[in-house]
N, C-alpha and C. Protein backbone atom coordinates (compact mmCIF):
# COMPACT_ATOMS: atom_id res chain seq x y z
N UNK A 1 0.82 -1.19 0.00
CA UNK A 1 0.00 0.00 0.00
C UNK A 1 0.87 1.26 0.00
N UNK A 2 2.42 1.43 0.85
CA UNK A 2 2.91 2.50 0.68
C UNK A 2 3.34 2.44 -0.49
N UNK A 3 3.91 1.50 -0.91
CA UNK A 3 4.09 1.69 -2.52
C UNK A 3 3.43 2.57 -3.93
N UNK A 4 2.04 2.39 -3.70
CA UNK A 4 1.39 2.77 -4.63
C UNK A 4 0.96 3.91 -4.22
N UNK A 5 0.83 4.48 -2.48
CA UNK A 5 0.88 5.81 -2.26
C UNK A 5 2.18 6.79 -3.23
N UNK A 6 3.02 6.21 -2.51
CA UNK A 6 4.68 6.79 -2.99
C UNK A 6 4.56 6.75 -4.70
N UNK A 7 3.85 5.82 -5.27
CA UNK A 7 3.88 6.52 -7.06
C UNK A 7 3.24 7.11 -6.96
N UNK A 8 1.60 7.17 -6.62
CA UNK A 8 0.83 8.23 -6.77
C UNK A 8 1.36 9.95 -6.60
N UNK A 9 2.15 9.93 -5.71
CA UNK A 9 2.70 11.29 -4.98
C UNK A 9 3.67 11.57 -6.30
N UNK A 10 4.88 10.77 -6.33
CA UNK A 10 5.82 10.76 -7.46
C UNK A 10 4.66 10.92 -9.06
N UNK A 11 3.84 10.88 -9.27
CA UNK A 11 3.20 10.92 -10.62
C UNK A 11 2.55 12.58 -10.17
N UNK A 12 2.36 12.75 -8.90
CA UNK A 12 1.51 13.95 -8.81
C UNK A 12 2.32 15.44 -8.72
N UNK A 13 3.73 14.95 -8.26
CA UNK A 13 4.48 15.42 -8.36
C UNK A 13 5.46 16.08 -9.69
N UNK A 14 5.44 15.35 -10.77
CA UNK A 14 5.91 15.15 -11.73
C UNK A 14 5.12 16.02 -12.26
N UNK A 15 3.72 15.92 -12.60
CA UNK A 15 3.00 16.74 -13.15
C UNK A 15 3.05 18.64 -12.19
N UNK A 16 2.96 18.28 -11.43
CA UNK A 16 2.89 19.86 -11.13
C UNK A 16 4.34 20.31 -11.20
N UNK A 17 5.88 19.76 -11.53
CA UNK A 17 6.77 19.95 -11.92
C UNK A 17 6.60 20.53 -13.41
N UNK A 18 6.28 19.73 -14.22
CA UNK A 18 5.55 20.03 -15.53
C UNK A 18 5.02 21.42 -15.46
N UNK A 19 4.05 20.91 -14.56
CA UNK A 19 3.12 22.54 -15.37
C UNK A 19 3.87 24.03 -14.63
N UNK A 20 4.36 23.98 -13.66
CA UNK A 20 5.34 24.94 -13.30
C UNK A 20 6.48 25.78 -14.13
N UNK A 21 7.42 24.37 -14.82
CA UNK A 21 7.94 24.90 -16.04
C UNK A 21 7.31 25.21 -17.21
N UNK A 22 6.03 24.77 -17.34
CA UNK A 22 5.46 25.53 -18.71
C UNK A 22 4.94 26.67 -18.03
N UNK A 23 4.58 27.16 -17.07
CA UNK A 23 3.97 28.35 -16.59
C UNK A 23 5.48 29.66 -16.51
N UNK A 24 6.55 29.17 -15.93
CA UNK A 24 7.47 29.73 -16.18
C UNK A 24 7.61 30.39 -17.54
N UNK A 25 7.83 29.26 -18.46
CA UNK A 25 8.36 29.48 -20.24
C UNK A 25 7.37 30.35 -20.33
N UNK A 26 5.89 29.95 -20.59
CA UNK A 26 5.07 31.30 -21.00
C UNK A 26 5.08 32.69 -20.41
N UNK A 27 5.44 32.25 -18.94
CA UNK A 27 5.87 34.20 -18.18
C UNK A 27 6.77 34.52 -19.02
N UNK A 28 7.89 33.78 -19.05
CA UNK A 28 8.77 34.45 -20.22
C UNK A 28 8.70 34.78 -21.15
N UNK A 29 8.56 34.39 -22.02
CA UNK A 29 7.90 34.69 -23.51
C UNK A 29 6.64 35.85 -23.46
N UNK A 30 5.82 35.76 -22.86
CA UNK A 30 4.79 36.90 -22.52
C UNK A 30 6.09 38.32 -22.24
N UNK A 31 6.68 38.33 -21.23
CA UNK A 31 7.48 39.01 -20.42
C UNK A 31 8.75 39.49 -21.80
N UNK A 32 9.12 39.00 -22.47
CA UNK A 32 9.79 39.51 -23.67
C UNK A 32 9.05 40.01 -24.46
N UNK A 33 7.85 39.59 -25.04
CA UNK A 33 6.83 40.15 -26.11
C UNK A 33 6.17 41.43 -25.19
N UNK A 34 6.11 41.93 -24.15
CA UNK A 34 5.67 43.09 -23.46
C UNK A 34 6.88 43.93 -23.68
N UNK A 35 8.19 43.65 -23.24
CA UNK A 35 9.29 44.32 -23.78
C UNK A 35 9.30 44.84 -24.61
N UNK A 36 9.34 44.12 -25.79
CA UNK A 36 9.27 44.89 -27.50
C UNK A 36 8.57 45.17 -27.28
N UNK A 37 7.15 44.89 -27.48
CA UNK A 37 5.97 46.07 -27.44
C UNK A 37 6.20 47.61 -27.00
N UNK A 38 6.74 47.31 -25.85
CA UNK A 38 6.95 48.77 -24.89
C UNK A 38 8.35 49.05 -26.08
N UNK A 39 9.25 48.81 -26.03
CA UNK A 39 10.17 49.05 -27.16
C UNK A 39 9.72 49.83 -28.62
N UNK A 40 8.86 48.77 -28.88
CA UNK A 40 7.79 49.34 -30.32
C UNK A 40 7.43 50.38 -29.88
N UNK A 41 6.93 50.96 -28.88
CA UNK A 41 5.78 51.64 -28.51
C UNK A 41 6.77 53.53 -28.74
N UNK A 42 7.80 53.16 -27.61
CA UNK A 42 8.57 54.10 -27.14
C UNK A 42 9.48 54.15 -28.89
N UNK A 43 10.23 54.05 -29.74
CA UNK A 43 10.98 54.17 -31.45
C UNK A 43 9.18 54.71 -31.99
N UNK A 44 7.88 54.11 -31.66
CA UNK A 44 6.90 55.29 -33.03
C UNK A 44 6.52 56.55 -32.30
N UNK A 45 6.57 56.25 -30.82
CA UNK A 45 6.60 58.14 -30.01
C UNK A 45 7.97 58.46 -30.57
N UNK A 46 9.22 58.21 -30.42
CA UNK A 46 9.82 58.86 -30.65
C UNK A 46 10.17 59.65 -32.21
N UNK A 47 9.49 58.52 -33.02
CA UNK A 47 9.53 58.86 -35.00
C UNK A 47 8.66 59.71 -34.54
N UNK A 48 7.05 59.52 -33.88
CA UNK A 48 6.36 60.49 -34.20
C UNK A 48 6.82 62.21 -33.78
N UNK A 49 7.51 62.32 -32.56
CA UNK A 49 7.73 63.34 -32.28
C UNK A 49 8.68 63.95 -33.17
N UNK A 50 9.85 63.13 -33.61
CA UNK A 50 10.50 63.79 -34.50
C UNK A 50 10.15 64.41 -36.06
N UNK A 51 8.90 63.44 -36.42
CA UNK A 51 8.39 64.18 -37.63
C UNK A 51 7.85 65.71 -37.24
N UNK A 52 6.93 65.46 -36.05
CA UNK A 52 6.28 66.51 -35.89
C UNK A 52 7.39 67.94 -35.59
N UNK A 53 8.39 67.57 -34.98
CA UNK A 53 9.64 68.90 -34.84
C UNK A 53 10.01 69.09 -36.27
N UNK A 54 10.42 68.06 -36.70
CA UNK A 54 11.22 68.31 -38.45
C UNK A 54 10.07 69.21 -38.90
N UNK A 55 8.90 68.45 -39.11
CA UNK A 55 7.81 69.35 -39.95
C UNK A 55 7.58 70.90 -40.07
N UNK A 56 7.01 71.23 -38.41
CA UNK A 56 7.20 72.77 -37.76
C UNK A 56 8.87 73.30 -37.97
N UNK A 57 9.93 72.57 -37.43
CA UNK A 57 11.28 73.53 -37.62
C UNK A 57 10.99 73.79 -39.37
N UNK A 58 10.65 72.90 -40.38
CA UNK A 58 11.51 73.25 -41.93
C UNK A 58 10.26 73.81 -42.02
N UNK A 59 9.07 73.64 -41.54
CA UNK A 59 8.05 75.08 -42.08
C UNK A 59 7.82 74.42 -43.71
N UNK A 60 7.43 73.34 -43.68
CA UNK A 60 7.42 72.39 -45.34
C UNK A 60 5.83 72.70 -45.44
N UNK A 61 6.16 72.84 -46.32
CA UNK A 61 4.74 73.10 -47.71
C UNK A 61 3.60 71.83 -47.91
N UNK A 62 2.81 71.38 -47.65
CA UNK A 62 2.25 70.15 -48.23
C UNK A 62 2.39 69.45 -49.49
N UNK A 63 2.86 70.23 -50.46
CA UNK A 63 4.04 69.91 -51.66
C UNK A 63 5.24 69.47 -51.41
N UNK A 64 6.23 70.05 -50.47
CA UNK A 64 7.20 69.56 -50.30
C UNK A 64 7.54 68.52 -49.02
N UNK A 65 6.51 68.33 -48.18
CA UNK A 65 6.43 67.64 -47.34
C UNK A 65 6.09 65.97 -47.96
N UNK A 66 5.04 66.11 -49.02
CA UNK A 66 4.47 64.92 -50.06
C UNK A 66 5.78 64.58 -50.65
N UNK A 67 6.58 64.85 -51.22
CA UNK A 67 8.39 64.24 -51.55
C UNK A 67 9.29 64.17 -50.98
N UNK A 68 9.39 64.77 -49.77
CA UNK A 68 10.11 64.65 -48.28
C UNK A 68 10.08 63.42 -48.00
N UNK A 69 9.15 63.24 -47.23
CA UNK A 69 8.96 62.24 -46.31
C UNK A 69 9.35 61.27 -46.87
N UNK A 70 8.76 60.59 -48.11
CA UNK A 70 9.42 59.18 -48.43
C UNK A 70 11.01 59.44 -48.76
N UNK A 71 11.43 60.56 -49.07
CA UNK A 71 13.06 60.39 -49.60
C UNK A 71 13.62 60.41 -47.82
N UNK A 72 12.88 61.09 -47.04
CA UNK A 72 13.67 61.28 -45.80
C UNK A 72 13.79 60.11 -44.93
N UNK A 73 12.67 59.51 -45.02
CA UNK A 73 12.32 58.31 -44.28
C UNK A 73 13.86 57.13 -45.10
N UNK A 74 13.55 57.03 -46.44
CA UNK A 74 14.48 56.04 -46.66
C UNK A 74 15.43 56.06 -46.25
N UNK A 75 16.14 57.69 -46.32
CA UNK A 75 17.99 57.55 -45.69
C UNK A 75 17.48 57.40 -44.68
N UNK A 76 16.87 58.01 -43.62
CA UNK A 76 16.82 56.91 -42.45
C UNK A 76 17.26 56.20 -42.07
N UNK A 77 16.36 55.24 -42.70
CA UNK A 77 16.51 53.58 -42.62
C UNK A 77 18.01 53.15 -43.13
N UNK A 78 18.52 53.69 -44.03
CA UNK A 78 19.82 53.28 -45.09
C UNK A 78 20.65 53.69 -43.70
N UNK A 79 20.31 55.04 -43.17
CA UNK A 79 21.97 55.56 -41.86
C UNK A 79 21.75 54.32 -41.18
N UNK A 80 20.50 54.20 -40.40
CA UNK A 80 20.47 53.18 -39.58
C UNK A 80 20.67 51.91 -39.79
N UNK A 81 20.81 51.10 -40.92
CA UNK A 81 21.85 49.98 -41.03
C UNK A 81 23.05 50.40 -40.74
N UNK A 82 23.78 51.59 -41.47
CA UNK A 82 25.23 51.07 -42.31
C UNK A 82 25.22 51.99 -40.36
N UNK A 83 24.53 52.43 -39.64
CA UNK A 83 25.36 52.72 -38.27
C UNK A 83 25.51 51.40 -37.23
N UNK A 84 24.24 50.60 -37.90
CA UNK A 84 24.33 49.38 -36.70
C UNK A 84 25.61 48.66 -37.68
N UNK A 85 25.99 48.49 -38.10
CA UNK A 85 27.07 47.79 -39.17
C UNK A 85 28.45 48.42 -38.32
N UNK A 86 28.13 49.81 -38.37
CA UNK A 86 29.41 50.63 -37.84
C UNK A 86 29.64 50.31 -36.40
N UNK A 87 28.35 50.46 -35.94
CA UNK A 87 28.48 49.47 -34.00
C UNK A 87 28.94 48.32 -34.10
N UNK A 88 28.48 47.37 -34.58
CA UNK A 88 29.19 46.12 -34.62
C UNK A 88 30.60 46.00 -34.96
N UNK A 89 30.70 46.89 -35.97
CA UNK A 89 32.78 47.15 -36.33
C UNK A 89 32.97 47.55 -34.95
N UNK A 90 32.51 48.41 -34.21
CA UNK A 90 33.11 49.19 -33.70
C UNK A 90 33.47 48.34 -32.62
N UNK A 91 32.38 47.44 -32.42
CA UNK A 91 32.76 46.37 -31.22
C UNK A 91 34.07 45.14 -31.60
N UNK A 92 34.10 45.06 -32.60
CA UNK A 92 35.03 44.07 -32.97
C UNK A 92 36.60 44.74 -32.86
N UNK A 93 36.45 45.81 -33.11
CA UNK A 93 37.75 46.60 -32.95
C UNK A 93 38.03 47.15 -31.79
N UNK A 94 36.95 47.54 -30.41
CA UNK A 94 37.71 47.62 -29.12
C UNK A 94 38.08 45.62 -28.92
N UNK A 95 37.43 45.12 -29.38
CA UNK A 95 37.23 43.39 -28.45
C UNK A 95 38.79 42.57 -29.01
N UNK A 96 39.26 43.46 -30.19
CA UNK A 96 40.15 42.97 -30.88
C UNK A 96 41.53 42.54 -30.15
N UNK A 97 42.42 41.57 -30.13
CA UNK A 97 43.59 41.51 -29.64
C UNK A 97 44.55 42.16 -30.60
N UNK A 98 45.50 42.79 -29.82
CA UNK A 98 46.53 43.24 -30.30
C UNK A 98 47.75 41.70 -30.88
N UNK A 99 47.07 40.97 -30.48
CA UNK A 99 48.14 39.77 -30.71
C UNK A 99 47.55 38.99 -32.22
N UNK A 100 46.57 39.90 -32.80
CA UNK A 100 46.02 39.16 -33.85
C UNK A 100 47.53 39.45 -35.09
N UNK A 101 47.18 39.13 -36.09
CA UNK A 101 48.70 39.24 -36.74
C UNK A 101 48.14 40.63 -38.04
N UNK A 102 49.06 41.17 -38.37
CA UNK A 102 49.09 42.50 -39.13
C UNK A 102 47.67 42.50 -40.16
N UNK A 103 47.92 41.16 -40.89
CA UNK A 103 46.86 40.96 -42.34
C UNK A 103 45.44 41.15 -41.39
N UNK A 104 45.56 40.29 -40.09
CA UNK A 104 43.90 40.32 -39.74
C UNK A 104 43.59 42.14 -39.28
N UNK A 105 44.43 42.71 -38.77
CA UNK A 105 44.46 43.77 -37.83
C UNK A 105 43.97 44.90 -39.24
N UNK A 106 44.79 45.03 -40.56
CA UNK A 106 44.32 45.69 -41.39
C UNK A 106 43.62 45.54 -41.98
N UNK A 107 42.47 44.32 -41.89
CA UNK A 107 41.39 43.70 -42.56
C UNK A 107 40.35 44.74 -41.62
N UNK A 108 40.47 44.30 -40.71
CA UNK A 108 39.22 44.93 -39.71
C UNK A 108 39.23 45.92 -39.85
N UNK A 109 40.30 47.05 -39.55
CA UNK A 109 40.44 48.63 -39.71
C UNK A 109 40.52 49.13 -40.79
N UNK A 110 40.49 48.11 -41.92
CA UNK A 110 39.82 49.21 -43.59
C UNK A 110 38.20 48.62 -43.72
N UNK A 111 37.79 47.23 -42.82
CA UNK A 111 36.20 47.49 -42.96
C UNK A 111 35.48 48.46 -41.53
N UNK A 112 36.02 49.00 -40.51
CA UNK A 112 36.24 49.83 -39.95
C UNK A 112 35.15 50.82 -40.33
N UNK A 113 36.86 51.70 -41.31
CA UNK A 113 36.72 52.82 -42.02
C UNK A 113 35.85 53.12 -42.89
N UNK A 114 35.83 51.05 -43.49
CA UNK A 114 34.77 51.39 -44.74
C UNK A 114 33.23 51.92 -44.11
N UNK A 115 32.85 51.44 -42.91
CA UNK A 115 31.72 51.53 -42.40
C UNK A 115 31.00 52.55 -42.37
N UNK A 116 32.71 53.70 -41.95
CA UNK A 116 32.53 55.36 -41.71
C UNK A 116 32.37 55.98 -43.14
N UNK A 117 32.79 55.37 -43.92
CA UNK A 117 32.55 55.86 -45.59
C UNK A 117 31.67 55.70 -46.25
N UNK A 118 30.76 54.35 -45.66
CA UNK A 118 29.41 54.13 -46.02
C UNK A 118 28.58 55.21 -45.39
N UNK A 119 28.42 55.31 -43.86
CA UNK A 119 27.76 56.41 -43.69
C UNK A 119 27.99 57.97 -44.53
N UNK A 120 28.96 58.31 -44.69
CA UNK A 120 29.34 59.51 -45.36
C UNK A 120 28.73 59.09 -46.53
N UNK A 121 28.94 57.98 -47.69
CA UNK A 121 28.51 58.10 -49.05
C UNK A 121 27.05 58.60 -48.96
N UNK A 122 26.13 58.20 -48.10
CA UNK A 122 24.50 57.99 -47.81
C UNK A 122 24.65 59.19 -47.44
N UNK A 123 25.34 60.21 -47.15
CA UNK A 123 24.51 61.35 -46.44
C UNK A 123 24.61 62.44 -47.55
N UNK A 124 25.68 61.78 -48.10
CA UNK A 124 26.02 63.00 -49.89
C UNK A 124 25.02 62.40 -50.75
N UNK A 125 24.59 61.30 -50.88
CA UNK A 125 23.80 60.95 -51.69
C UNK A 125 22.25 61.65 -51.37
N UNK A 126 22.20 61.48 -50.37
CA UNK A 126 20.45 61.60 -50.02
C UNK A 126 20.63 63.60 -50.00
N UNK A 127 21.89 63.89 -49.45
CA UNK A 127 21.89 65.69 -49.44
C UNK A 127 21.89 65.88 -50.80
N UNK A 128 22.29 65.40 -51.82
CA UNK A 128 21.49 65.65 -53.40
C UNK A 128 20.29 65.47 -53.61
N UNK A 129 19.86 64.33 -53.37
CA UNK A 129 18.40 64.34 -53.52
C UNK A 129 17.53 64.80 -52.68
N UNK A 130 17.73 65.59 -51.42
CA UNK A 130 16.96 66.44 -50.97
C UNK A 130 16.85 67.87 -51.43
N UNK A 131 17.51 68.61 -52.07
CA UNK A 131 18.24 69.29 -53.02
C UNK A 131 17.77 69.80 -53.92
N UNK A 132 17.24 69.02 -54.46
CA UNK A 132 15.89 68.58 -55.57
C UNK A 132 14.74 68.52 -54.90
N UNK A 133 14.10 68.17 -53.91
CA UNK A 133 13.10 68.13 -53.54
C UNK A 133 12.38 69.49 -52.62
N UNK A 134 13.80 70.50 -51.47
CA UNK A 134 13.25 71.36 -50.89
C UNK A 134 14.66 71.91 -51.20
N UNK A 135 14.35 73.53 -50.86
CA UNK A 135 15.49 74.68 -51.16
C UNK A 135 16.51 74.07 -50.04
N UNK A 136 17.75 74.88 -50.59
CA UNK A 136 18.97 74.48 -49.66
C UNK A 136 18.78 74.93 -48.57
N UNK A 137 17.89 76.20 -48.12
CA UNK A 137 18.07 76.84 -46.88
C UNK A 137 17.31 75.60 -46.07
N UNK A 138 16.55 75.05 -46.43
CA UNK A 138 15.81 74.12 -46.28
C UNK A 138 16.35 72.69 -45.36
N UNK A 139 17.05 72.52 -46.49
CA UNK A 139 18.23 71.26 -46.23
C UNK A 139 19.20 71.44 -45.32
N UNK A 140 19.90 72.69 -45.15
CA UNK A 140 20.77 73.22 -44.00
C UNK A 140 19.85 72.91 -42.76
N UNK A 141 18.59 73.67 -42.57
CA UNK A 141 17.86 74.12 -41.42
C UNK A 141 17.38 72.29 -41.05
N UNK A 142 17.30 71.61 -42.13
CA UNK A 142 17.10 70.36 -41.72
C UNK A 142 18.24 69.60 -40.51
N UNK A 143 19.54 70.02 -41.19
CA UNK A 143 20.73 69.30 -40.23
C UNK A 143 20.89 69.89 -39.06
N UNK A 144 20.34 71.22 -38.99
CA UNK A 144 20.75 72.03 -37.97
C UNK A 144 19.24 70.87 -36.61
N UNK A 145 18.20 70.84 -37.81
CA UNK A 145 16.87 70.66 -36.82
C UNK A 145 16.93 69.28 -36.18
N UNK A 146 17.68 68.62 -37.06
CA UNK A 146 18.09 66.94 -36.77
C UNK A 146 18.91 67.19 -35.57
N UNK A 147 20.23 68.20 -35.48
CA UNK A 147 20.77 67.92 -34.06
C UNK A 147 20.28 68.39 -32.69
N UNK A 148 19.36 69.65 -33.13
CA UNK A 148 18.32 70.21 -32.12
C UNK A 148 17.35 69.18 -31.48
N UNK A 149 17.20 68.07 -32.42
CA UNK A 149 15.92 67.18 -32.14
C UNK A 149 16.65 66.48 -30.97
N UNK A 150 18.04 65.83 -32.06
CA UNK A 150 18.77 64.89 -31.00
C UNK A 150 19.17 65.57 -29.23
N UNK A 151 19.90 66.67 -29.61
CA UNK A 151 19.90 67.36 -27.85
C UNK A 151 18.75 67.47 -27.27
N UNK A 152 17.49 67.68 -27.80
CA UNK A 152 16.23 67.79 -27.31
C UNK A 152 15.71 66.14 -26.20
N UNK A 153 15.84 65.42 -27.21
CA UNK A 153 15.48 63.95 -26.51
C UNK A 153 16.55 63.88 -25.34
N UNK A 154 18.05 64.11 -25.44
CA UNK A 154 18.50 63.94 -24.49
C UNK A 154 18.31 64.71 -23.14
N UNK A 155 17.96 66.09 -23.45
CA UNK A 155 17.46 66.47 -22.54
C UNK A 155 16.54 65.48 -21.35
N UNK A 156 15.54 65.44 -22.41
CA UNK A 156 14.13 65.17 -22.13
C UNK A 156 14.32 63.46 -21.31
N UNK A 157 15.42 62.91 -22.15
CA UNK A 157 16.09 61.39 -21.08
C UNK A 157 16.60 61.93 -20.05
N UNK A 158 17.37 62.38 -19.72
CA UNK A 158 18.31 63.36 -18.76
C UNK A 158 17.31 63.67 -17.47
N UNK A 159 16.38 64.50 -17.51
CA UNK A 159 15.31 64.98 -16.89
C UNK A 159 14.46 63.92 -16.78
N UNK A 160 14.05 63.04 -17.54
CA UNK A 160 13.00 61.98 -16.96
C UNK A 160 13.86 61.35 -15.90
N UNK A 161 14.62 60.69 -16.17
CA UNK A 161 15.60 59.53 -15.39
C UNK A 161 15.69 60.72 -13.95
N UNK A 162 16.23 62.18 -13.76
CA UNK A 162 16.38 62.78 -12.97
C UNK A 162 14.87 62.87 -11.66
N UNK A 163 13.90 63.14 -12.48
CA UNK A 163 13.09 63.04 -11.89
C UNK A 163 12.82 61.40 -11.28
N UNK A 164 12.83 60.55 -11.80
CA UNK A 164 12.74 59.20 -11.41
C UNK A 164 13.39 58.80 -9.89
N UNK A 165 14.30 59.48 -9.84
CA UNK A 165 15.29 59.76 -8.65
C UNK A 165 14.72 59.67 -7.17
């Protein structure tokens, strides 16, 4: 009779072992997919706010705002590869040993450089074709409004986190 107590317990056991670790895995997985979300959530406040500053700083026309946006949006997207490309160099080259041998050491530091040349090619390319689309004073007041935006958010991180305090 203790026998078949002692499996019963061991089978009852087993199972609520079971469902514990599947209750775990799904907190997790739930608990990452809330992450991105909040992630998602916080990159379209932040696009949105920045359209809305770009828009008001360049004072764009509904004509020139209608050929803007898709040429602006794309470099975008184009900086933001060839910069995550440039982070990743960039990590391989602090992580790098000095004991690697010359050929590997100048392999890495001309794709490096190339990374920094990719960004530069994309920003001459797209500053022509914005060029064409809104006046130069335009295009200036754009770079000037892009770094205003950027000090702006930091602020605005700076001061949240402060207040959080």
């Amino acid at each position: 009779m203790k026998f078949i107590w002692k499996t019963i317990i061991n089978l009852i056991m087993k199972k609520i072992t079971i469902y514990l670790i599947l209750l775990v895995m799904l907190t997790g997985t739930t608990s990452v997919k809330a992450q991105r979300n909040k992630h998602e959530e916080r990159w379209e406040k932040y696009r949105s706010e920045k359209i809305a500053f770009l828009t008001s700083y360049l004072e764009l026309t509904p004509k020139e705002a209608q050929k803007f946006w898709p040429v602006y949006n794309e470099m975008e997207q184009e900086k933001w590869e060839a910069q995550k490309l440039r982070r990743e160099l960039g990590e391989k080259v602090r992580d790098a040993e000095e004991s690697l041998n010359d050929k590997e050491i100048t392999k890495l530091t001309r794709e490096f450089a190339g990374g920094m040349q990719k960004e530069a090619d994309i920003l001459i390319r797209y500053n022509e074709k914005l060029l064409k689309i809104i006046p130069p004073k335009k295009v200036l007041k754009l770079y000037k409004a892009e770094n205003e935006f950027r000090m702006y958010m930091i602020k605005k991180f700076r001061d949240r986190h402060r207040d959080e305090r």
